[in-house]
C-alpha atoms as a PDB file:
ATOM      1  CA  UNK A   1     -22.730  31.410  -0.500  1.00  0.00           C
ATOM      2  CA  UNK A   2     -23.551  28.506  -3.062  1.00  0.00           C
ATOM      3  CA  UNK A   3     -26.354  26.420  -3.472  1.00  0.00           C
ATOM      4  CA  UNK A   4     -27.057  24.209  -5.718  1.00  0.00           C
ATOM      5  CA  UNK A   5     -29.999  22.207  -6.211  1.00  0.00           C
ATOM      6  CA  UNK A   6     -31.126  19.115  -8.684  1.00  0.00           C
ATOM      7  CA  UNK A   7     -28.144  20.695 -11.289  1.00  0.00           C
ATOM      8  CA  UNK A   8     -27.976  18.331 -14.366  1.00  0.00           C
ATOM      9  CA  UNK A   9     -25.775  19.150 -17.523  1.00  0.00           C
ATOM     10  CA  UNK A  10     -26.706  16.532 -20.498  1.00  0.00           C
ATOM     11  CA  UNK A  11     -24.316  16.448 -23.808  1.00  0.00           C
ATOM     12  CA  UNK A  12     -25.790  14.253 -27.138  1.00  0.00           C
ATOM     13  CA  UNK A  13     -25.766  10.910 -25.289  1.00  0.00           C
ATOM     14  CA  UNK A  14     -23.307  11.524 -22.636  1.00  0.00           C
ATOM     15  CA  UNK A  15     -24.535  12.940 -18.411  1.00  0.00           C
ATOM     16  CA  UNK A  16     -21.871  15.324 -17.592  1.00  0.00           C
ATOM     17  CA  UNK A  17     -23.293  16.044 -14.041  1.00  0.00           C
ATOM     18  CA  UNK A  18     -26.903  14.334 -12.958  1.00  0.00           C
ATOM     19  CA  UNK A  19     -29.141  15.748  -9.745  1.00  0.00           C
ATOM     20  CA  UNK A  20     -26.403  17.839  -7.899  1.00  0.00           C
ATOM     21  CA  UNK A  21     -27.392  19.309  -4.256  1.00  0.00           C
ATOM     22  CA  UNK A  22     -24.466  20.930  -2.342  1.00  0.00           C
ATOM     23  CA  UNK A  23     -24.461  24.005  -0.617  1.00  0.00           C
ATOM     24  CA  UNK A  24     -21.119  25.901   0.385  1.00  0.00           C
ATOM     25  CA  UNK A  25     -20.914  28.234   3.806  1.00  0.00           C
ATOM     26  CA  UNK A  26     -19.893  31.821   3.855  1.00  0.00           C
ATOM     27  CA  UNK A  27     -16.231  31.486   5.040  1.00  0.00           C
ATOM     28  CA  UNK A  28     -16.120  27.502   3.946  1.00  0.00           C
ATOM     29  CA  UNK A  29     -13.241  26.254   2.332  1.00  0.00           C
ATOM     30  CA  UNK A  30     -14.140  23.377   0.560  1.00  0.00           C
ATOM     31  CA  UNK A  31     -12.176  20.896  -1.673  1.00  0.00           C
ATOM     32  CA  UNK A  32     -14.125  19.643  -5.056  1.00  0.00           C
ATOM     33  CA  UNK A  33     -12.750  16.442  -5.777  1.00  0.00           C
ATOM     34  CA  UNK A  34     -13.354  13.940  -8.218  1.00  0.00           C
ATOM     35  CA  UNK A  35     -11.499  11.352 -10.948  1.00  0.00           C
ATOM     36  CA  UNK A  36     -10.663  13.202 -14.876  1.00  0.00           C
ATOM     37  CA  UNK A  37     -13.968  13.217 -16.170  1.00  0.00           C
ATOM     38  CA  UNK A  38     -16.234  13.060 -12.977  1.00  0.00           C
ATOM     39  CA  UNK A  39     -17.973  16.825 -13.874  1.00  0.00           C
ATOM     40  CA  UNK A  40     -15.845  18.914 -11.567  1.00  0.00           C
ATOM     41  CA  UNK A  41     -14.982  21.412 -14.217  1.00  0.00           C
ATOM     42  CA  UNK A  42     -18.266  21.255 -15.779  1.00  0.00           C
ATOM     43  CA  UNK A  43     -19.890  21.703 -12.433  1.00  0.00           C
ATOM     44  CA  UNK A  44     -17.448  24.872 -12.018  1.00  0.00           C
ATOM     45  CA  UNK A  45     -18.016  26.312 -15.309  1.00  0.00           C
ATOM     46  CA  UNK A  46     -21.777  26.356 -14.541  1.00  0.00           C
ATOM     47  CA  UNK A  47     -21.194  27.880 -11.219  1.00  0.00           C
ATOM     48  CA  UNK A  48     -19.227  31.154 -12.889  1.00  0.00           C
ATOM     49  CA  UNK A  49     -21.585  31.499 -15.516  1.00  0.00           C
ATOM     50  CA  UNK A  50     -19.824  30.112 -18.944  1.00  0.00           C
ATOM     51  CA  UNK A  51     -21.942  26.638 -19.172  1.00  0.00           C
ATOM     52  CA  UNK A  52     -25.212  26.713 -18.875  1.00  0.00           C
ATOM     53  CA  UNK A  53     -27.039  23.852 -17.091  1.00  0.00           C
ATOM     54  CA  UNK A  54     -29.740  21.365 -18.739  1.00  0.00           C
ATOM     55  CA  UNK A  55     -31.838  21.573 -15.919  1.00  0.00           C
ATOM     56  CA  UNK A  56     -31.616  22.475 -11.731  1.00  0.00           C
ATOM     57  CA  UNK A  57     -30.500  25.596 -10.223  1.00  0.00           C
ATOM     58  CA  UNK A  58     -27.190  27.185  -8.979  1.00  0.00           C
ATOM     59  CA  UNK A  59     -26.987  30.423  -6.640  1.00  0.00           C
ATOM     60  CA  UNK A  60     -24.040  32.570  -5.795  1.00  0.00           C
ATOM     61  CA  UNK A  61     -24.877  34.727  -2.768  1.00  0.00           C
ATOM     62  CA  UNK A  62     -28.540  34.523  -3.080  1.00  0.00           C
ATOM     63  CA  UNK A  63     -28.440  35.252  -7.412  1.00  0.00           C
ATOM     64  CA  UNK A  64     -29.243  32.532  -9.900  1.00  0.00           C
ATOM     65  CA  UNK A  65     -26.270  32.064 -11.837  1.00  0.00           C
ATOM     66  CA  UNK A  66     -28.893  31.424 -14.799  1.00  0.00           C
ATOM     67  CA  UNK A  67     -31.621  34.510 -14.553  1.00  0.00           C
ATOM     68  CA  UNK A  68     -29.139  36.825 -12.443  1.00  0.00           C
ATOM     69  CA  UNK A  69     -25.603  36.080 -14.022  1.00  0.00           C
ATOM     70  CA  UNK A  70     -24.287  39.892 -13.787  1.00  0.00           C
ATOM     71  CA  UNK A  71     -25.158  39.996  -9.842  1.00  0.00           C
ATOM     72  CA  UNK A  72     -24.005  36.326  -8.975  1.00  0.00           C
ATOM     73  CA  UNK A  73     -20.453  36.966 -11.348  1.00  0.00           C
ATOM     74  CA  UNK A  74     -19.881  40.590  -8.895  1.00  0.00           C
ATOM     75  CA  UNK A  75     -19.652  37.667  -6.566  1.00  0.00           C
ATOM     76  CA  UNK A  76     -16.999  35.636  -8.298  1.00  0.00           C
ATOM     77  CA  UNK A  77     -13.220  35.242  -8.302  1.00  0.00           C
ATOM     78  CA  UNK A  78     -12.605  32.740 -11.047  1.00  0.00           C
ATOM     79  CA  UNK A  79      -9.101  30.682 -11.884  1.00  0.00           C
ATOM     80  CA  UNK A  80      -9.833  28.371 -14.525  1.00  0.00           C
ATOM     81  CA  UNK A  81      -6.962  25.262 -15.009  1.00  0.00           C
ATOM     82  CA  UNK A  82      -5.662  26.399 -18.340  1.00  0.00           C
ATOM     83  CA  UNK A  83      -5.621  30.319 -17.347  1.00  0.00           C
ATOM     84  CA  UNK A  84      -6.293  33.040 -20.282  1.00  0.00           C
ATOM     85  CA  UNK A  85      -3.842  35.443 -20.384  1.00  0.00           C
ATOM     86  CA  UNK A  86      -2.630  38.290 -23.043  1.00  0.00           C
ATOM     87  CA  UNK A  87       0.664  37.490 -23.341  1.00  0.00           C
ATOM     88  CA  UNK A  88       1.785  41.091 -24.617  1.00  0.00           C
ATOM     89  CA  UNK A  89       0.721  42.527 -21.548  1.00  0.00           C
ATOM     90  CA  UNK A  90       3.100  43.505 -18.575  1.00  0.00           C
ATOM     91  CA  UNK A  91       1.672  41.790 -15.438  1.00  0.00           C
ATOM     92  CA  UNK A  92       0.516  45.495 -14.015  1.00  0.00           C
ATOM     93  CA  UNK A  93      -0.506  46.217 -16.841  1.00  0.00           C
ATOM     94  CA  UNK A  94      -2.768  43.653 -17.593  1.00  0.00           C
ATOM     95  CA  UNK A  95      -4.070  43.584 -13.729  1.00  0.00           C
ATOM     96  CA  UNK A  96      -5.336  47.311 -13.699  1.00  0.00           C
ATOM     97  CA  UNK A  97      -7.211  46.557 -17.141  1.00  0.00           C
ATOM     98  CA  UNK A  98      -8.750  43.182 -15.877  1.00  0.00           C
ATOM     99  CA  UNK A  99      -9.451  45.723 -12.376  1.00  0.00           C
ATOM    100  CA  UNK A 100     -11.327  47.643 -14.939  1.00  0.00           C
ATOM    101  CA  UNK A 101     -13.263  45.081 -16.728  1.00  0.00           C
ATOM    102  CA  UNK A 102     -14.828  43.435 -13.470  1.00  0.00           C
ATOM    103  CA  UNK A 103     -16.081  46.756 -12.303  1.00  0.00           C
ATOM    104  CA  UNK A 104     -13.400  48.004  -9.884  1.00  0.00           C
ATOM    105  CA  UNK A 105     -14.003  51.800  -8.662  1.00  0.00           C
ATOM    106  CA  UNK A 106     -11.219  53.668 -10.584  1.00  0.00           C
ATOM    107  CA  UNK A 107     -10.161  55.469  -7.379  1.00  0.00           C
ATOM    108  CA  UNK A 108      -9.439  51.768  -5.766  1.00  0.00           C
ATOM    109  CA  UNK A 109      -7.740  50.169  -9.208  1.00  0.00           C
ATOM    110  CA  UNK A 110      -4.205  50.741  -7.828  1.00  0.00           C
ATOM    111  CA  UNK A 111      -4.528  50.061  -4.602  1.00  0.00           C
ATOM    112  CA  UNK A 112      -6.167  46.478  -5.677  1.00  0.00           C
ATOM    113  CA  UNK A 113      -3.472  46.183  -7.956  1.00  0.00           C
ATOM    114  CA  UNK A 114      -0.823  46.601  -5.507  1.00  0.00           C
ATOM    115  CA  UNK A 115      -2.488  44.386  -2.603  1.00  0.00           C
ATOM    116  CA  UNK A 116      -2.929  40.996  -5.290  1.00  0.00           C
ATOM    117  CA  UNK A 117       0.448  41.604  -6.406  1.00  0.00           C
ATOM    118  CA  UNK A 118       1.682  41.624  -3.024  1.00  0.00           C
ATOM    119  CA  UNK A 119      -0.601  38.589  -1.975  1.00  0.00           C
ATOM    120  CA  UNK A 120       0.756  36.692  -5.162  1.00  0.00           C
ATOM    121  CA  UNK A 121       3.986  37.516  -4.768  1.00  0.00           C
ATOM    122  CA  UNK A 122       4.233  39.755  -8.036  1.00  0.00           C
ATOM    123  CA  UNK A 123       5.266  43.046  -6.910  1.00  0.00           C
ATOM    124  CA  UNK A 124       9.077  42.201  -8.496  1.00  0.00           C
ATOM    125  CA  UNK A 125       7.878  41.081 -11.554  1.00  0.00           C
ATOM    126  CA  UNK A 126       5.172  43.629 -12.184  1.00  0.00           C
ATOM    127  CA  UNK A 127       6.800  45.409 -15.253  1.00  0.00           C
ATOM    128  CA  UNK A 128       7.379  41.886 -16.752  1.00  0.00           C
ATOM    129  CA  UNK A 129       5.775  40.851 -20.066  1.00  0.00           C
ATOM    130  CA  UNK A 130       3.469  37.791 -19.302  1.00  0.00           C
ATOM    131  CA  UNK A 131       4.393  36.134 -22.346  1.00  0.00           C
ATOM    132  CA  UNK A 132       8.009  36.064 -20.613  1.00  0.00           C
ATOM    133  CA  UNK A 133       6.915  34.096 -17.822  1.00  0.00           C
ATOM    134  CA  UNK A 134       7.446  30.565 -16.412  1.00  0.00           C
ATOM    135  CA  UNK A 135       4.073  28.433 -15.854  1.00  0.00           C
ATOM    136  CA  UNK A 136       4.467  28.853 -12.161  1.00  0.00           C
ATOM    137  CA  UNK A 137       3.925  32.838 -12.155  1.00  0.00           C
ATOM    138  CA  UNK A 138       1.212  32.947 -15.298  1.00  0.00           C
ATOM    139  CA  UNK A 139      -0.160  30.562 -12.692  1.00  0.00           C
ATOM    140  CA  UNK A 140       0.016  33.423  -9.398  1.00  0.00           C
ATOM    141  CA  UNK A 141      -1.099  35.890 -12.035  1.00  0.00           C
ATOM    142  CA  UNK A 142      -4.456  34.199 -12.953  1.00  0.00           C
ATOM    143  CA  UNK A 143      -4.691  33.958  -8.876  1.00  0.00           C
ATOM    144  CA  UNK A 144      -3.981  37.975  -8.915  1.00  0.00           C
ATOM    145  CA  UNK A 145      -6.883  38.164 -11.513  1.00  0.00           C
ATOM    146  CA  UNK A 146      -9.166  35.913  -9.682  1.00  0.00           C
ATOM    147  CA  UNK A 147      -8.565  38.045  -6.412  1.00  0.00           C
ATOM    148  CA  UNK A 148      -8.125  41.673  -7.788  1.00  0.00           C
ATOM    149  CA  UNK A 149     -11.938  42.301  -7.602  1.00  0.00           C
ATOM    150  CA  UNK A 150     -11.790  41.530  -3.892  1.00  0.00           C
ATOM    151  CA  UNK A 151     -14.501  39.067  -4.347  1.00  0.00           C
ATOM    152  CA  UNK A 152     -16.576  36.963  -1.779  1.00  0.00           C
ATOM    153  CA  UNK A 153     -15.904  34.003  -3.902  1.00  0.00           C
ATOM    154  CA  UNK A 154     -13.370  32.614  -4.739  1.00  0.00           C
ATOM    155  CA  UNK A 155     -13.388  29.293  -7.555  1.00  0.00           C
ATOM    156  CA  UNK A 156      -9.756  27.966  -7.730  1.00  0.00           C
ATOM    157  CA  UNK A 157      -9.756  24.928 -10.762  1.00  0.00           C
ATOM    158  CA  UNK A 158      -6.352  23.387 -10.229  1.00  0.00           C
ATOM    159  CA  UNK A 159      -4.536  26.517  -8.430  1.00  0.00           C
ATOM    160  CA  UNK A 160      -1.233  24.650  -7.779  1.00  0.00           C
ATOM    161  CA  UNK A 161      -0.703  22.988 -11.344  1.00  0.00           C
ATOM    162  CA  UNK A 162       2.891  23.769 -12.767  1.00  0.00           C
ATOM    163  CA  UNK A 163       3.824  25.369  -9.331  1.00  0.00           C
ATOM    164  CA  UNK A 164       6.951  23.867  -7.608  1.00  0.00           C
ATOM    165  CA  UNK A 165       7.119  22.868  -4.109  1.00  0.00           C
ATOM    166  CA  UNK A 166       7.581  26.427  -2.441  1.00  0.00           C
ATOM    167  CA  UNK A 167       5.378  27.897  -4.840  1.00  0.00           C
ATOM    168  CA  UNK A 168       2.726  25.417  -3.843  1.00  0.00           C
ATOM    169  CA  UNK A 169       3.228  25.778   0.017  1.00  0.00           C
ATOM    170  CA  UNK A 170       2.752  30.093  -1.071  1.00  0.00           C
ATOM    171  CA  UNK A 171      -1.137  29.543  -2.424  1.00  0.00           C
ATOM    172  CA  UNK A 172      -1.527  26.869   0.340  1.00  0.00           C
ATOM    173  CA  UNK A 173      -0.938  29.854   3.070  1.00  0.00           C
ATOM    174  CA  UNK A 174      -2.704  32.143   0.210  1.00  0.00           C
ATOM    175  CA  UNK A 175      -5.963  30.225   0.504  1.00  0.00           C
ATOM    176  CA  UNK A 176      -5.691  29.506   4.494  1.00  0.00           C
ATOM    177  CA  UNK A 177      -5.579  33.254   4.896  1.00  0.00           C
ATOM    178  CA  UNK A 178      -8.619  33.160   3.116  1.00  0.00           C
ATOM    179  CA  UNK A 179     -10.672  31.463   5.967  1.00  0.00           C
ATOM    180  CA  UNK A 180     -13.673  33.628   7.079  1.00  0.00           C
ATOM    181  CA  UNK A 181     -12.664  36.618   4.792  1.00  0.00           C
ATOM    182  CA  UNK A 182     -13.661  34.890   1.747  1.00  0.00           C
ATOM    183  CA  UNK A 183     -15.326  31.446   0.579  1.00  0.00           C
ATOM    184  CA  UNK A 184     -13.406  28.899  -1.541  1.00  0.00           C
ATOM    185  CA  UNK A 185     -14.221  26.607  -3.356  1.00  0.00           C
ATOM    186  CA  UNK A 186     -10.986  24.277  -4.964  1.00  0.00           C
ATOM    187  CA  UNK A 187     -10.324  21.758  -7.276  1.00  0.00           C
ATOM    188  CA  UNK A 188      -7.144  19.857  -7.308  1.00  0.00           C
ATOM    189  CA  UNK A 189      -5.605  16.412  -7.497  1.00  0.00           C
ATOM    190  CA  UNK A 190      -3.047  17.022  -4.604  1.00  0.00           C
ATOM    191  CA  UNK A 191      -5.057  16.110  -1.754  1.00  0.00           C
ATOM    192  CA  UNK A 192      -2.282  16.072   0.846  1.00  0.00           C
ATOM    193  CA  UNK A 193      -3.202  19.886   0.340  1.00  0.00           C
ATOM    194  CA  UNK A 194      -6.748  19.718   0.737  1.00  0.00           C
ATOM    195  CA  UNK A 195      -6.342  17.809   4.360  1.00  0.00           C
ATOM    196  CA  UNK A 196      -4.257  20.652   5.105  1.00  0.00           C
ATOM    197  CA  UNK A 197      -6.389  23.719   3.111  1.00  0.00           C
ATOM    198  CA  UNK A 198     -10.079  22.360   3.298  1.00  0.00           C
ATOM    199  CA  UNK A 199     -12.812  22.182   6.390  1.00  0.00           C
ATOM    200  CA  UNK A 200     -14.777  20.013   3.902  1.00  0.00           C
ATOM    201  CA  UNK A 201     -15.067  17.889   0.703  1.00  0.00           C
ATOM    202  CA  UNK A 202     -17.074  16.928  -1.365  1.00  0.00           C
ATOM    203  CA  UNK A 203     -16.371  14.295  -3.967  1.00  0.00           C
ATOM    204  CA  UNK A 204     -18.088  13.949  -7.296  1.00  0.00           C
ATOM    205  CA  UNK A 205     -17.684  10.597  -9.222  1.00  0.00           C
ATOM    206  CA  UNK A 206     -19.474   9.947 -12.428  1.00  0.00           C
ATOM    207  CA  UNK A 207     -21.613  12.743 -12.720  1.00  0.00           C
ATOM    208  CA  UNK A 208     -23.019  12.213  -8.973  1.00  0.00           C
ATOM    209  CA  UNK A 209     -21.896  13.834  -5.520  1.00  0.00           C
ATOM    210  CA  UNK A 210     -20.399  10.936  -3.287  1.00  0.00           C
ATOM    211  CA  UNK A 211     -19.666  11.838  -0.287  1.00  0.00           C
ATOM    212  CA  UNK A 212     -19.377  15.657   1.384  1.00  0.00           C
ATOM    213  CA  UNK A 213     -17.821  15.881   4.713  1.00  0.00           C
ATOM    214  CA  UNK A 214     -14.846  16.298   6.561  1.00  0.00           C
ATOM    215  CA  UNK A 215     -11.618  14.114   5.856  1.00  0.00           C
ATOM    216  CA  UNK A 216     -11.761  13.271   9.242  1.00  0.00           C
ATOM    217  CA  UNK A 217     -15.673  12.039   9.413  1.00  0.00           C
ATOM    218  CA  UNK A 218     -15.162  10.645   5.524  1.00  0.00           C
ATOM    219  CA  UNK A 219     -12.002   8.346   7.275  1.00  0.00           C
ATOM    220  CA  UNK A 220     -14.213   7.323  10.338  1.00  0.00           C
ATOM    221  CA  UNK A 221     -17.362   6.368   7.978  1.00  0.00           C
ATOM    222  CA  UNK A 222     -15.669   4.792   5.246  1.00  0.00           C
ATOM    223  CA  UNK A 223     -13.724   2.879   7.938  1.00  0.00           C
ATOM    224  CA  UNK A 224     -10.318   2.750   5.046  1.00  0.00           C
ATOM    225  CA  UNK A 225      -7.521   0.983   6.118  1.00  0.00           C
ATOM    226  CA  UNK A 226      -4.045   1.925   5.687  1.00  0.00           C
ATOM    227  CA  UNK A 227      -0.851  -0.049   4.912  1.00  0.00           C
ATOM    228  CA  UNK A 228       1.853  -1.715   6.490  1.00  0.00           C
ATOM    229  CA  UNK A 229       5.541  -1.343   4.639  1.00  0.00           C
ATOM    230  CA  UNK A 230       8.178  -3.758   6.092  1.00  0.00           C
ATOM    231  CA  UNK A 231      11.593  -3.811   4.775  1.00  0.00           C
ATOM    232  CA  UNK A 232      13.892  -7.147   5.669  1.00  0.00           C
ATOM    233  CA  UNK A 233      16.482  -9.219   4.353  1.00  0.00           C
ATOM    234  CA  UNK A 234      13.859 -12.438   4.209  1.00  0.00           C
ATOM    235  CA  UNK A 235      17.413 -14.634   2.757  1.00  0.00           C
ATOM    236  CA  UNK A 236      15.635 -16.321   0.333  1.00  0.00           C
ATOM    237  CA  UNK A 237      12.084 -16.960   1.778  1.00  0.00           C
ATOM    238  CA  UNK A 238       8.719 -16.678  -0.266  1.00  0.00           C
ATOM    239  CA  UNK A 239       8.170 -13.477   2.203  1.00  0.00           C
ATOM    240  CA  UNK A 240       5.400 -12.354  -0.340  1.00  0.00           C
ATOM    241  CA  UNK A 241       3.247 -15.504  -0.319  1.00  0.00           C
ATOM    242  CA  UNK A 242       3.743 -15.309   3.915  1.00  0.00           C
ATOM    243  CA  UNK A 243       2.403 -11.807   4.626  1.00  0.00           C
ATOM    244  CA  UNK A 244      -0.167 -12.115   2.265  1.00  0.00           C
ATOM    245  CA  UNK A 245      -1.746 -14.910   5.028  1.00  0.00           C
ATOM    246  CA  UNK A 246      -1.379 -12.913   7.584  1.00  0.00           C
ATOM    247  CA  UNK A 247      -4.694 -11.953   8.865  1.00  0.00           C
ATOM    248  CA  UNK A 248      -5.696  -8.894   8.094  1.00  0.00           C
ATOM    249  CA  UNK A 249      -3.659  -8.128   5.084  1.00  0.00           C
ATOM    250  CA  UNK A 250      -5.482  -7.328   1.607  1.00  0.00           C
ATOM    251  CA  UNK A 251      -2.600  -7.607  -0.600  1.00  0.00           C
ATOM    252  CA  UNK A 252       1.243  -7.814  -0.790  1.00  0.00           C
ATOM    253  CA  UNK A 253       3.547  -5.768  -3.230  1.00  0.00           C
ATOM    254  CA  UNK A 254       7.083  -6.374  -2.899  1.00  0.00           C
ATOM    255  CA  UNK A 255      10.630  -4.342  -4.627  1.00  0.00           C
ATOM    256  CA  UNK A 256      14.080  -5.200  -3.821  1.00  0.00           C
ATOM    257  CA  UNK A 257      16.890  -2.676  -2.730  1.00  0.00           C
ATOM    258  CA  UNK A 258      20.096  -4.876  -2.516  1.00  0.00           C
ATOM    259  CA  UNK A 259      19.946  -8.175   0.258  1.00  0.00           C
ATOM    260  CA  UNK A 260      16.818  -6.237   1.608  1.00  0.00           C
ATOM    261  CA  UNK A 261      13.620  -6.053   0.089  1.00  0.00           C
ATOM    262  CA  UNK A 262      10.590  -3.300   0.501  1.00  0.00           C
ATOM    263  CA  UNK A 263       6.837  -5.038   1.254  1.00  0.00           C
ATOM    264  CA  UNK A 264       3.947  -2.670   1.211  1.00  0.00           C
ATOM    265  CA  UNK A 265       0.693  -4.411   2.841  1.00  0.00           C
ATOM    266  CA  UNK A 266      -2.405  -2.995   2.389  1.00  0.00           C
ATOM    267  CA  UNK A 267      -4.784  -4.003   5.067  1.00  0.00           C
ATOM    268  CA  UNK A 268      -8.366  -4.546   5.585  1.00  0.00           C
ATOM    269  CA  UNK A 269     -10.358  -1.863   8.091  1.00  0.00           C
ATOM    270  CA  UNK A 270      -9.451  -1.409  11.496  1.00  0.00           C
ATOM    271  CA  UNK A 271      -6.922  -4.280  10.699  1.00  0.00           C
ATOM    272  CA  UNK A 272      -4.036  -4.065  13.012  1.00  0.00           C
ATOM    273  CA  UNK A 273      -1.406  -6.756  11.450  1.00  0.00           C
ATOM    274  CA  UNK A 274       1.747  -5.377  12.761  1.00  0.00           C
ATOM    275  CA  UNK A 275       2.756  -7.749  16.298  1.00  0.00           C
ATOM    276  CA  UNK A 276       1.967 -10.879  13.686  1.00  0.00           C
ATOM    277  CA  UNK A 277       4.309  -9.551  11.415  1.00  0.00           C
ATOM    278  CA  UNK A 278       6.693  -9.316  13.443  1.00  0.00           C
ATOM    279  CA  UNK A 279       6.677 -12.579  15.517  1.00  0.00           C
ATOM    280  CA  UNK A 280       6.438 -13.880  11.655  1.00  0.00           C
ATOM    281  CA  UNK A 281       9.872 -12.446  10.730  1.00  0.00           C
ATOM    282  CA  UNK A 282      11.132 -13.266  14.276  1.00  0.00           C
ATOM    283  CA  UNK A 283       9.764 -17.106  13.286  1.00  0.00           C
ATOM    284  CA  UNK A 284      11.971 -16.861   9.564  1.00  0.00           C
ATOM    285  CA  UNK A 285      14.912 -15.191  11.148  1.00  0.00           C
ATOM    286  CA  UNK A 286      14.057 -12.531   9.176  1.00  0.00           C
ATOM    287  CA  UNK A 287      16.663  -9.170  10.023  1.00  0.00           C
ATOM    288  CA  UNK A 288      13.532  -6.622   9.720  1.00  0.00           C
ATOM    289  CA  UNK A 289      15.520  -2.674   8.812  1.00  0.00           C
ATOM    290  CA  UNK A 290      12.230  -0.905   9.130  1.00  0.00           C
ATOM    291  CA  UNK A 291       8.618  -1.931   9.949  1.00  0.00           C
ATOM    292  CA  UNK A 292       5.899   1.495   9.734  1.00  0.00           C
ATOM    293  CA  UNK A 293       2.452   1.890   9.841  1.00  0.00           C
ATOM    294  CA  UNK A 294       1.006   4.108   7.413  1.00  0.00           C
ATOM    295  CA  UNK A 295      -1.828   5.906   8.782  1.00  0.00           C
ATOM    296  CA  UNK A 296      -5.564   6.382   6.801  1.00  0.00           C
ATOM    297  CA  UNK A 297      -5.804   8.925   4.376  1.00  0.00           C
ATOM    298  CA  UNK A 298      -8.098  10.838   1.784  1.00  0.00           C
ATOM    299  CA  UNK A 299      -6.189   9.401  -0.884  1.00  0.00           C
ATOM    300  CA  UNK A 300      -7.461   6.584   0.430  1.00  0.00           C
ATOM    301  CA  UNK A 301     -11.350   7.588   1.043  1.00  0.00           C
ATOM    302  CA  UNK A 302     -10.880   8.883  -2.400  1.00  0.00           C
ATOM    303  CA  UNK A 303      -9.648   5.815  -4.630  1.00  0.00           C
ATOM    304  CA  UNK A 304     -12.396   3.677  -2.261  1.00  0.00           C
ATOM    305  CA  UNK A 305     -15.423   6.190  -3.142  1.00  0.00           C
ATOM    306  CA  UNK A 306     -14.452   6.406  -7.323  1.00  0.00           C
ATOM    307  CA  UNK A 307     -12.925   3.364  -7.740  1.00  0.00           C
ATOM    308  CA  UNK A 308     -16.276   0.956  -5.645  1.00  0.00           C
ATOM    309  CA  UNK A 309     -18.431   0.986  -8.695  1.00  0.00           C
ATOM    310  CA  UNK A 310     -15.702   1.826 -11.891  1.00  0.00           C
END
C-alpha cells in the first residue's frame, strides 16, 4: 500500500528526512515513531501530497504521490495533529460537505455520514456547532473526516492528542477494527498504545529510519533491559550507594515516602539482579514493602534507538 524509496526532503541548510525506504502492507498497522523533530510529520505530509520531496519516490497503492497525486490522494484518509476545521459548521453539516469534496457518490453521502458518525461516536452531537466543541470531539471529528471517504488508507498524525482516557481506549478499538479492512499508518507519542494497536514499527530518528519491526523482535534484538523498583525502610543506610554495586545494576534513583523510601534500578541486558537484592536487604535488616520487576518495553527500545547517538 506504501512504498517508499531513497525519499529525501532538504530545507536551506537543514535534512528534514535523508534516503527513506519503508514499505507498508495492505491491512498493516504500523506505528511511525520518532523524537520532536525526527521527520515523522514531514515524512507524512509528503506521503498525502502537501510537501513535496527533494528527491526519492513515494507510492500510495501503486500511484506516485508526486506525478499521480489525484489517484494516490482517492487512496488517502488523512488526520493531521493540529486538525482544520470550520468552526461555523454543525458536525453533519460539515461531514456531508467534506463527503462532497473528496469525491463521495451523492447517492452514498448520507449513508457515509451516518456510518463515521457512528464509528466516532458523533451521532449525539451531530447538530452541534464545531466551534462549540471540546478538543477531544474536534479531535473524533477530524477522525470522521479522515474516514468518511471510506478510504484504503488511513494516515493518523497524533490521533489520541487532547483525548482523555476513555476517549483514547474508543480510537484504540477504532483503529484495531481497522485490521485487514484498511491500512494504517500512526504517529503518536503514547506507545503503550502502539504495543497494543501496531503489528509493526518503524522508528525514524534524525532524518533516518532506525529500526522497523515488531516490538517484540525490536525487544529481543536490542536486548533492553528493564528496571528493578524496591521500596524499604533501609533505617538510615546509604541504600543508594549499595544497589548501585550490585551487579548488574546501571543506575540507582531513589524518593522517599515517609520511614520507607522508593529505589528504581535500571539494569543492564538480560541482567537479573533481583535474589542479590534481596539477600542484600536481608544482610542490612532492611524491612523490604515491595520488590517488582519491571518488564522490557518499547519505551525502552525507543529512548535506546534516539537517544545512542544524540
Amino acid at each position: 500500500m506504501i512504498k517508499v524509496q531513497n525519499l529525501t526532503k532538504r530545507y536551506a541548510g537543514f535534512t528534514a528526512i535523508n534516503n527513506l525506504n519503508f514499505e507498508v502492507e495492505r491491512g498493516e498497522i504500523v506505528g511511525f515513531l520518532g523524537p520532536n523533530g525526527a521527520g515523522k510529520s514531514t515524512t507524512m505530509k509528503i506521503l498525502t501530497g502537501y510537501l513535496p520531496a527533494t528527491s526519492g519516490t513515494a507510492k500510495i497503492a501503486g500511484f506516485d504521490v508526486f506525478e499521480q497525486s489525484l489517484q494516490a490522494r482517492q487512496h488517502i484518509g488523512y488526520l493531521p495533529e493540529n486538525t482544520p476545521l470550520y468552526q461555523d459548521m454543525r458536525i453533519g453539516e460539515y461531514l456531508r460537505y467534506r463527503a462532497q469534496l473528496k469525491g463521495v457518490a451523492g447517492g452514498k453521502i448520507k449513508e457515509r455520514v451516518g456510518d463515521v458518525l457512528e464509528m466516532c461516536d458523533l451521532s449525539n452531537v451531530e447538530r452541534k456547532l464545531i466551534g462549540s466543541l471540546s478538543k477531544g470531539y474536534r479531535q473524533r471529528v477530524g477522525l470522521a473526516d479522515a474516514l468518511v471517504s471510506d478510504p484504503d488508507l488511513l494516515i493518523l498524525d497524533e490521533p489520541t492528542i487532547g483525548l482523555d482516557p476513555n476517549q483514547i481506549r474508543q480510537v484504540r478499538e477504532l483503529v484495531k477494527n481497522l485490521a485487514n479492512k484498511r491500512t494504517v499508518l500512526i504517529s503518536t507519542h503514547i506507545l503503550p498504545e502502539v504495543e497494543i494497536m501496531c503489528s509493526r514499527v518503524i522508528v525514524i530518528h534524525k532524518g533516518k529510519i532506525r529500526a522497523s519491526d515488531t516490538a517484540e523482535n525490536l525487544l529481543r534484538a536490542h536486548r533492553v533491559a528493564g528496571a528493578l523498583k524496591i521500596e524499604a525502610n533501609v533505617h538510615g543506610d546509604d541504600a543508594r550507594l549499595r544497589l548501585s554495586q550490585v551487579t548488574g545494576v546501571k543506575d540507582v534513583t531513589e524518593e522517599a515516602d515517609g520511614d520507607y523510601t522508593t529505589f528504581q534500578l535500571k539494569l543492564e541486558a538480560n541482567a537479573e539482579p533481583s535474589d542479590e537484592v534481596l539477600r542484600l536487604a536481608s544482610e542490612r535488616r532492611w524491612s523490604v514493602r515491595e520488590l517488582v520487576r519491571r518488564r522490557a518495553t518499547l519505551e525502552d527500545v525507543f529512548v535506546e534507538l534516539t537517544h545512542a547517538d544524540s
